[in-house]
N, C-alpha and C. Protein backbone atom coordinates (compact mmCIF):
# COMPACT_ATOMS: atom_id res chain seq x y z
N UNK A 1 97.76 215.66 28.80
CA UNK A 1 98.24 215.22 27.54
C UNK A 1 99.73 215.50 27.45
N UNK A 2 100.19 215.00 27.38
CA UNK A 2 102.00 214.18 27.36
C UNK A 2 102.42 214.35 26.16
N UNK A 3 103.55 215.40 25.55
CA UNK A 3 103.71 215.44 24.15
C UNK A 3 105.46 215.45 24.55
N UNK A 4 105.97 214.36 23.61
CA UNK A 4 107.68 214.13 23.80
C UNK A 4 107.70 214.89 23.40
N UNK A 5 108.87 215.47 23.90
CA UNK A 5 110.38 216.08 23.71
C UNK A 5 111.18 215.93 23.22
N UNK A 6 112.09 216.14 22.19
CA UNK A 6 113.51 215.57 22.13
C UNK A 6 114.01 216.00 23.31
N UNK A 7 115.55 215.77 23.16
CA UNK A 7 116.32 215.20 24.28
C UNK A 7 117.10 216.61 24.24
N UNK A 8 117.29 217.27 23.36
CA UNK A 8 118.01 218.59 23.08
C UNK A 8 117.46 219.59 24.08
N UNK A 9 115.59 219.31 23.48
CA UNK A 9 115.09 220.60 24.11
C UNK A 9 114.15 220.50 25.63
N UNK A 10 114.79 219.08 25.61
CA UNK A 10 113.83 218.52 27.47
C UNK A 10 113.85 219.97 28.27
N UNK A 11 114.88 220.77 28.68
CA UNK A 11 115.78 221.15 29.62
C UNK A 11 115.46 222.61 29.50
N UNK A 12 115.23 222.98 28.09
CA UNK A 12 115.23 224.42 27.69
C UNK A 12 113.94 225.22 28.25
N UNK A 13 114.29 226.52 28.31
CA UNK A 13 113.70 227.36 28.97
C UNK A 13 111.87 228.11 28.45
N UNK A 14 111.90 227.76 27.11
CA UNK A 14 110.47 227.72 26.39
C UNK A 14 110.19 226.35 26.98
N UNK A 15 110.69 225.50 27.09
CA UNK A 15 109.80 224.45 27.55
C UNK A 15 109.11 223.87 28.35
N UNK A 16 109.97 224.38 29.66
CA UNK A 16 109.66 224.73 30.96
C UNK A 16 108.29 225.41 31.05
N UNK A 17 108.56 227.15 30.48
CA UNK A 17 107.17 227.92 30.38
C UNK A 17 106.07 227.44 29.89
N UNK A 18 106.49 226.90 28.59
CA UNK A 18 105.11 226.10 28.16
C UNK A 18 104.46 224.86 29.15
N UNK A 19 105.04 224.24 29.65
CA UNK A 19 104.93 223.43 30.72
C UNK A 19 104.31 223.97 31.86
N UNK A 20 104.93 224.85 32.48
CA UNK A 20 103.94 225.47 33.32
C UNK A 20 102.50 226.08 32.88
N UNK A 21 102.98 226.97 31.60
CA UNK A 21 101.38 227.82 31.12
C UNK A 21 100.32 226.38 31.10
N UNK A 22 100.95 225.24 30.42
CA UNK A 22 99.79 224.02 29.94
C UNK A 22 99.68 223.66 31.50
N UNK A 23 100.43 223.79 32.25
CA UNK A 23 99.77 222.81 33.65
C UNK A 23 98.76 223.77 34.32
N UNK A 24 98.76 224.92 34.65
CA UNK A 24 97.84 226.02 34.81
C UNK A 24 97.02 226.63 34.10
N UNK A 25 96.97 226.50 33.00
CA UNK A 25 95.46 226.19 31.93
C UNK A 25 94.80 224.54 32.21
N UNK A 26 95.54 224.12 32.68
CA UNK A 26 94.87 222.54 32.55
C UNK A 26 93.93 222.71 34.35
N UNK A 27 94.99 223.58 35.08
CA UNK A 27 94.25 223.88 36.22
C UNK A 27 93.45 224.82 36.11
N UNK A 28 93.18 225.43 35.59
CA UNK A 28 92.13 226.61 35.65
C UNK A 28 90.73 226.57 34.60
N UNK A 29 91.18 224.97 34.00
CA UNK A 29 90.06 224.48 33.24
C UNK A 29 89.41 223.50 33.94
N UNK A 30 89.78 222.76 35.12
CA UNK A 30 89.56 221.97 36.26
C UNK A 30 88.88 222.72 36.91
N UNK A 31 89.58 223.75 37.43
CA UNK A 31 88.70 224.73 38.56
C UNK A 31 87.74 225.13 38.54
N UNK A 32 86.01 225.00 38.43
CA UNK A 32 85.34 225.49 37.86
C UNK A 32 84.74 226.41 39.23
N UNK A 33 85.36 225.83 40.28
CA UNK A 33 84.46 226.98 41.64
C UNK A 33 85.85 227.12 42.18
N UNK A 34 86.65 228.18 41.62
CA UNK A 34 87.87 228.71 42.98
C UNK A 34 86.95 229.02 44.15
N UNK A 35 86.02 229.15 44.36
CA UNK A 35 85.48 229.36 46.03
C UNK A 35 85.83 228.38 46.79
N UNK A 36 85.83 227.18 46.02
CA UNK A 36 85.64 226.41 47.07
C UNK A 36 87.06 226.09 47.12
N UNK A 37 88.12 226.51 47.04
CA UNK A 37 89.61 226.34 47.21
C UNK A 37 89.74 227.21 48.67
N UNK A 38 89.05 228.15 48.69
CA UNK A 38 88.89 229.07 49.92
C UNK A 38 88.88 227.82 51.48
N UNK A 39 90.13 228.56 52.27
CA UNK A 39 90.18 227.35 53.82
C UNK A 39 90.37 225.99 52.88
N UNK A 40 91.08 225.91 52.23
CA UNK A 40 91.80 224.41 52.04
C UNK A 40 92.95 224.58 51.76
N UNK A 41 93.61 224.15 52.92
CA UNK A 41 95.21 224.21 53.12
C UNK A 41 95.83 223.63 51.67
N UNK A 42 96.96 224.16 51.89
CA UNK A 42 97.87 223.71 50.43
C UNK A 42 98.00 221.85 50.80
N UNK A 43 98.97 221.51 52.01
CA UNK A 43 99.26 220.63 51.89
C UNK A 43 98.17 219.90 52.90
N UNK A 44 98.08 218.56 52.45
CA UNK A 44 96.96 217.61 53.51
C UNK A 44 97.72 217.79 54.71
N UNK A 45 98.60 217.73 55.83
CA UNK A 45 99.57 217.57 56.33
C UNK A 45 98.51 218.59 57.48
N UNK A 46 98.77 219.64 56.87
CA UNK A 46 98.30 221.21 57.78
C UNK A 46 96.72 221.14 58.01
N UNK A 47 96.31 220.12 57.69
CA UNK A 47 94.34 220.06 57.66
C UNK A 47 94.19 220.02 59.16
N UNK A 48 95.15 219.49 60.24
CA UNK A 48 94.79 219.68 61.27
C UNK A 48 95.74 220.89 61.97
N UNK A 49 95.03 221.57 62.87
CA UNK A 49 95.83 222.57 63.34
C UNK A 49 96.68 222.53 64.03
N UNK A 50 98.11 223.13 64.08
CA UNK A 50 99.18 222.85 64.96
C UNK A 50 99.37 224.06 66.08
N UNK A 51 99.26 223.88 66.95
CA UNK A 51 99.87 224.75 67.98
C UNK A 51 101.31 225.15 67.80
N UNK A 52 101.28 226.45 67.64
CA UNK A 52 102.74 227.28 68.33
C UNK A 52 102.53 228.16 68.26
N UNK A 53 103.75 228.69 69.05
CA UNK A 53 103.91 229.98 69.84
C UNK A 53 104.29 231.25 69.17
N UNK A 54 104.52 230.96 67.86
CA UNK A 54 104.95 232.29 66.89
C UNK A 54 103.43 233.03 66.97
N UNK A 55 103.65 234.38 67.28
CA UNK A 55 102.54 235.51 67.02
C UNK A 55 102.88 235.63 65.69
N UNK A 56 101.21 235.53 65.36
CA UNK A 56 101.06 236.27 63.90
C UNK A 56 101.57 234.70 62.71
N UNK A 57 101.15 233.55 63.26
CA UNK A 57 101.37 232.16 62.95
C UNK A 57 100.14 231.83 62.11
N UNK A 58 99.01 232.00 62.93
CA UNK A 58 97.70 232.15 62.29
C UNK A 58 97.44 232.82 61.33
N UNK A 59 98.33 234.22 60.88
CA UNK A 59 98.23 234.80 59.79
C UNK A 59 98.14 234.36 58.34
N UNK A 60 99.53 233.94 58.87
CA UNK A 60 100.19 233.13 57.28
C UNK A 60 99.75 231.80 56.93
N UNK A 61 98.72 231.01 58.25
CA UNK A 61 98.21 230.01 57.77
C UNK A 61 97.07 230.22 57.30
N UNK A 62 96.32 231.34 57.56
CA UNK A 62 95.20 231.77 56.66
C UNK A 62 95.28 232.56 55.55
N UNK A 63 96.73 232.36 55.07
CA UNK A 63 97.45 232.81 53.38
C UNK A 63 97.55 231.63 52.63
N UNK A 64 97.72 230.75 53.56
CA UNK A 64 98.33 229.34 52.72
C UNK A 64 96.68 228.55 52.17
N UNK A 65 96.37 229.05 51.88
CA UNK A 65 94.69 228.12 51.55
C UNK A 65 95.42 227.71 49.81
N UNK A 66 94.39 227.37 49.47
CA UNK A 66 94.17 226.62 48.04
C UNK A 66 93.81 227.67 46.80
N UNK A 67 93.11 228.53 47.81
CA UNK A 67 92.40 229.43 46.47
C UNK A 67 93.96 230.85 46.53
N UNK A 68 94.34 231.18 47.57
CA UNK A 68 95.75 232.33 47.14
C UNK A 68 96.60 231.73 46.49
N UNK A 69 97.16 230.20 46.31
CA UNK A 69 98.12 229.93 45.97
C UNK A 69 97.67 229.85 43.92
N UNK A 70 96.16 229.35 43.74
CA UNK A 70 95.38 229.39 42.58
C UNK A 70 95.45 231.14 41.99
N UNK A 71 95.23 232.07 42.68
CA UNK A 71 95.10 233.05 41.91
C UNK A 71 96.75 233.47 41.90
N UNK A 72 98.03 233.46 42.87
CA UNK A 72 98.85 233.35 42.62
C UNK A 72 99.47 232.93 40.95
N UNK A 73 99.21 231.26 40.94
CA UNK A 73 99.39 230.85 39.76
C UNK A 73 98.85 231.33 38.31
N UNK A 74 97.81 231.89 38.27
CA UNK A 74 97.92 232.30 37.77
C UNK A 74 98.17 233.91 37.21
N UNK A 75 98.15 234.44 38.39
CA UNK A 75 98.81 235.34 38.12
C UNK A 75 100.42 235.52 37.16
N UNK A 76 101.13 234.60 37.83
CA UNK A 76 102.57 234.52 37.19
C UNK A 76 102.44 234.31 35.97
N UNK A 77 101.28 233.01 35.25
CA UNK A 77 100.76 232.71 34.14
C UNK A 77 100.86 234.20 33.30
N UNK A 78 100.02 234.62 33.66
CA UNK A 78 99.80 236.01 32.72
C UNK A 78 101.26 236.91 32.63
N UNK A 79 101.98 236.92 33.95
CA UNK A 79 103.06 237.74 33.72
C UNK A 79 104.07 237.00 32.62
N UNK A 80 104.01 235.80 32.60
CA UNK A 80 104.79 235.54 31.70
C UNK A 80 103.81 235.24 30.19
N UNK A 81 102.97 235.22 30.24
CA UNK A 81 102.43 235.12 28.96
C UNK A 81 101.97 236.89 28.29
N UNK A 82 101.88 238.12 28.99
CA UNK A 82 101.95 239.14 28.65
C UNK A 82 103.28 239.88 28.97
N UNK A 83 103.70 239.65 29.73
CA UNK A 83 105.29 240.13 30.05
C UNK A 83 104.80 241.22 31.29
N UNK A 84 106.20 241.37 31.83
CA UNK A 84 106.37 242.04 33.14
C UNK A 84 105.25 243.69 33.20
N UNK A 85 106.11 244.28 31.89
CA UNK A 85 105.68 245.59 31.35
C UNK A 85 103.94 245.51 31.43
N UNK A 86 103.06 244.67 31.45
CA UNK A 86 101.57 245.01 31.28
C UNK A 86 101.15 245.06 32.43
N UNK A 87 101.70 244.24 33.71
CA UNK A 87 101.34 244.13 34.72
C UNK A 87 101.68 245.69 35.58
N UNK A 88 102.65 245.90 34.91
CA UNK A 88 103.17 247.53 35.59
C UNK A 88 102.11 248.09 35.30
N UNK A 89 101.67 247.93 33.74
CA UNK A 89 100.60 248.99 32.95
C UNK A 89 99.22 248.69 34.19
N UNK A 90 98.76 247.70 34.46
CA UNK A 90 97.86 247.37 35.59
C UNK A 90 98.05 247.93 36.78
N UNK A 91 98.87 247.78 36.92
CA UNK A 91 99.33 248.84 38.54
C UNK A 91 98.89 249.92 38.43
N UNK A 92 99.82 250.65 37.55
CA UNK A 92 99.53 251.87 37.32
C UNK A 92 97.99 252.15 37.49
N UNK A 93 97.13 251.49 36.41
CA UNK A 93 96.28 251.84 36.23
C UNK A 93 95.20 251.67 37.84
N UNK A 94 95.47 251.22 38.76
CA UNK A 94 94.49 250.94 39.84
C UNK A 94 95.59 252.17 40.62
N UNK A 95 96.24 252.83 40.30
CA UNK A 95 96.57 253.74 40.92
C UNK A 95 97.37 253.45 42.08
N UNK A 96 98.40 252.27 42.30
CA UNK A 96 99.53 251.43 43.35
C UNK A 96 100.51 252.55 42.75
N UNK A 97 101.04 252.79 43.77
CA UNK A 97 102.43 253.15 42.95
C UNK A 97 103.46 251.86 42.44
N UNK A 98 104.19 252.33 41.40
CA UNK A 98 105.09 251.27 40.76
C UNK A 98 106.34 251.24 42.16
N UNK A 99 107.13 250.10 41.66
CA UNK A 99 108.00 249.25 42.58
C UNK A 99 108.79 250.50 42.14
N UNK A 100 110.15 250.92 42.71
CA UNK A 100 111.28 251.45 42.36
C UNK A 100 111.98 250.63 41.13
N UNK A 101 112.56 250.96 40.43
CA UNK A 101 113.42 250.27 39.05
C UNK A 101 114.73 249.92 39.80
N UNK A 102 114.87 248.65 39.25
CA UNK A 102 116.19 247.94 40.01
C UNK A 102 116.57 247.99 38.96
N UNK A 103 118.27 248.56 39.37
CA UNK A 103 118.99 248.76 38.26
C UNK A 103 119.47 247.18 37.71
N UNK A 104 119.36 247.42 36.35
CA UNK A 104 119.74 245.86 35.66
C UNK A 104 121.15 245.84 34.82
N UNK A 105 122.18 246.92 35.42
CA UNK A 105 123.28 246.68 34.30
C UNK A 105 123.94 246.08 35.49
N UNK A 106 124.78 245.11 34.44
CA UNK A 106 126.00 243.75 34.87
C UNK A 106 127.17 244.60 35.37
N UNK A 107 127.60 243.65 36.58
CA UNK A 107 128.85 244.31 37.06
C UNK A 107 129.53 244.23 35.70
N UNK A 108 130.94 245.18 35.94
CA UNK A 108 131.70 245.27 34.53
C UNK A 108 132.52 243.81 35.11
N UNK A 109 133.08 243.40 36.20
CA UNK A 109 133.84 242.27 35.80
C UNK A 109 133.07 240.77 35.68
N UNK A 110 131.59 240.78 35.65
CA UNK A 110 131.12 239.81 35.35
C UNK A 110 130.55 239.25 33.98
N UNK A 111 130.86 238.40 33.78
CA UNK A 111 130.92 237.70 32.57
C UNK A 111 129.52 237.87 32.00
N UNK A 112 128.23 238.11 30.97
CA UNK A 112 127.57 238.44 30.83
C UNK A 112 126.71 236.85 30.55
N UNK A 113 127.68 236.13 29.71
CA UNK A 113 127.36 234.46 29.60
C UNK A 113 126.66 233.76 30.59
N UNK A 114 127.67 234.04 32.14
CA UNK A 114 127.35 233.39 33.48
C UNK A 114 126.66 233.87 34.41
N UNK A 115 126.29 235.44 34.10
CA UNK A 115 124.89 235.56 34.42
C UNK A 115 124.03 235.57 33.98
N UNK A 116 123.74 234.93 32.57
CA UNK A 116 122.55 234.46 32.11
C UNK A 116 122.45 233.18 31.98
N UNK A 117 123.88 232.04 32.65
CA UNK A 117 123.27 231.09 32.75
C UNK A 117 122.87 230.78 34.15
N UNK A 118 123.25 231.70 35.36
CA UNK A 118 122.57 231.82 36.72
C UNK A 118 121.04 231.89 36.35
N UNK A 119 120.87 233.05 36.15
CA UNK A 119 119.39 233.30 36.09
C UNK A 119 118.87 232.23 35.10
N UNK A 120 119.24 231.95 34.31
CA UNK A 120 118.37 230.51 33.13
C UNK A 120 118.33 229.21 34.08
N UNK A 121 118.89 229.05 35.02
CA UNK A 121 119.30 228.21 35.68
C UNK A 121 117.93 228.12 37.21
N UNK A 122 118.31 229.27 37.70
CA UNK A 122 117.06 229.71 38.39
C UNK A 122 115.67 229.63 37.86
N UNK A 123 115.52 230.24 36.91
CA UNK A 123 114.15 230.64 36.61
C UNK A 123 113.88 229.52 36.53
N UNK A 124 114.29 228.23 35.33
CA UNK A 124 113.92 227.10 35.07
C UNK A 124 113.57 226.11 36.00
N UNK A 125 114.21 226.04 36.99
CA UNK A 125 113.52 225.75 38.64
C UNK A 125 112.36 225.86 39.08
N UNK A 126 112.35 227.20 39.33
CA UNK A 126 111.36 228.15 39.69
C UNK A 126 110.03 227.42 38.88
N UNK A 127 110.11 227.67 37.34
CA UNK A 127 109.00 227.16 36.86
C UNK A 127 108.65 225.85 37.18
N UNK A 128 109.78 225.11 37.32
CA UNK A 128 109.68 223.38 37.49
C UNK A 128 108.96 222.99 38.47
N UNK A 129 108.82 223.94 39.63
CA UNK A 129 108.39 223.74 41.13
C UNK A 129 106.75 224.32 40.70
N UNK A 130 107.03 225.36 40.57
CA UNK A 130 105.39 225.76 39.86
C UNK A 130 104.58 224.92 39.12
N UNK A 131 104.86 224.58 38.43
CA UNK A 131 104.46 223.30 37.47
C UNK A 131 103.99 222.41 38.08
N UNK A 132 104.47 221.63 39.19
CA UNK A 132 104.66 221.19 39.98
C UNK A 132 103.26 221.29 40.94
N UNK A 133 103.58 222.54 41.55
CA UNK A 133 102.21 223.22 42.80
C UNK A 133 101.03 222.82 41.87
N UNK A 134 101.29 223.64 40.37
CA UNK A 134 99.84 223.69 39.59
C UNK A 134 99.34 222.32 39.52
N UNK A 135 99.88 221.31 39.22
CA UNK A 135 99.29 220.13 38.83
C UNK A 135 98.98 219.44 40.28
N UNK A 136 99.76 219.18 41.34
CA UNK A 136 99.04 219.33 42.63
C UNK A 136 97.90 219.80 43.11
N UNK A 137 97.42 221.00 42.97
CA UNK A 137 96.47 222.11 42.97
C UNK A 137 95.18 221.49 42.49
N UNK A 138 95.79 221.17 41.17
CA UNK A 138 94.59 220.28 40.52
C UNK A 138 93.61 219.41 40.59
N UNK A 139 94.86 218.71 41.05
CA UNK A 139 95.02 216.88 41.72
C UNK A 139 94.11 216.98 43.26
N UNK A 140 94.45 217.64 43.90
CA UNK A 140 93.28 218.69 44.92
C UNK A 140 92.27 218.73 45.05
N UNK A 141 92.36 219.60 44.07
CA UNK A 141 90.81 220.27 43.27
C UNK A 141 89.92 218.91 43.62
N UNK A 142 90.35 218.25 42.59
CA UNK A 142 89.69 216.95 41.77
C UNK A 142 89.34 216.23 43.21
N UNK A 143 90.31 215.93 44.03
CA UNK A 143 89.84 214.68 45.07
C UNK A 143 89.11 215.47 46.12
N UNK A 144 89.15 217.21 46.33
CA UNK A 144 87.91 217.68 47.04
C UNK A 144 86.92 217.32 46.90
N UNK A 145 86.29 217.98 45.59
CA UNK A 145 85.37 217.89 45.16
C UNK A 145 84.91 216.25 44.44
N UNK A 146 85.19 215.08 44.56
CA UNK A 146 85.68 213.93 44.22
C UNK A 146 85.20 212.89 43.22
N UNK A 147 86.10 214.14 42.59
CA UNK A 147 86.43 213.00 40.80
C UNK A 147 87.90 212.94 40.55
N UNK A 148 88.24 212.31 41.89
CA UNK A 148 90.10 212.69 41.64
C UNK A 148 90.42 211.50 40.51
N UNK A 149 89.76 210.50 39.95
CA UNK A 149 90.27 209.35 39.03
C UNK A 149 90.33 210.06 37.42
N UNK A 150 89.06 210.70 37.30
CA UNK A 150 88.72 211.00 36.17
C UNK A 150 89.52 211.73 35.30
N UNK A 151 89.54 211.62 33.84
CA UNK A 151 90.93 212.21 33.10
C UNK A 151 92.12 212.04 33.20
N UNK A 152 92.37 211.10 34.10
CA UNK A 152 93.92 210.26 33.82
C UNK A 152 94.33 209.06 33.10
């Protein structure tokens, strides 16, 4: 479901998020068996196996399935819909130790403006591409299991 935009707020950074959260609720309301995302490569491309010579090649192609990149997504989902801070609170609580704290104060000769329009700039990407995977993912889903027409 397709809801315009004005033209002001196409671009902006709530919109993006919401965009992603709705494309990964829309996938995770699709998904009704993540099992069966399990051994299904991300892209059709990789369905057949490629030979090479990198050790430890096989690894990362048995990372790249359908169902890590699904709990991935939503994982991020939640980090941004509960914020960074709960996911720490989760850590904690399974007993991981926390990451080290990266310090977050601005160099003094950098402009504080232009690094928040770096990072606004980034992130908004970031989500755009996600958005992106999720509705792919979906689109997936659907022609695995095959009702890829249905609901469009």
């Amino acid at each position: 479901m397709q809801m315009s935009e004005p033209l002001s707020q196409k671009n902006s950074l709530f919109t993006a998020m919401n965009r992603f959260i709705g494309a990964v609720n829309n996938m995770d309301q699709t998904v009704m068996v993540p099992s069966l995302l399990r051994d299904v490569p991300l892209d059709q491309e990789k369905e057949e196996p490629k030979l090479t010579n990198d050790p430890g090649s096989y690894l990362r192609d048995a990372e790249d399935d359908m169902y890590s990149y699904y709990s991935q997504l939503k994982s991020i989902r939640n980090n941004i819909e509960w914020g960074v801070m709960r996911a720490e609170e989760q850590r904690r609580k399974k007993d991981t130790p926390a990451p080290e704290t990266v310090r977050t104060e601005p160099e003094s000769d950098m402009d504080l403006e232009q690094l928040l329009q770096f990072h606004l700039k980034g992130l908004h990407g970031v989500l755009s591409k996600l958005t992106s995977q999720a509705n792919n993912l979906t689109n997936r889903y659907k022609q695995e299991i095959g009702i890829a027409g249905w609901g469009q």
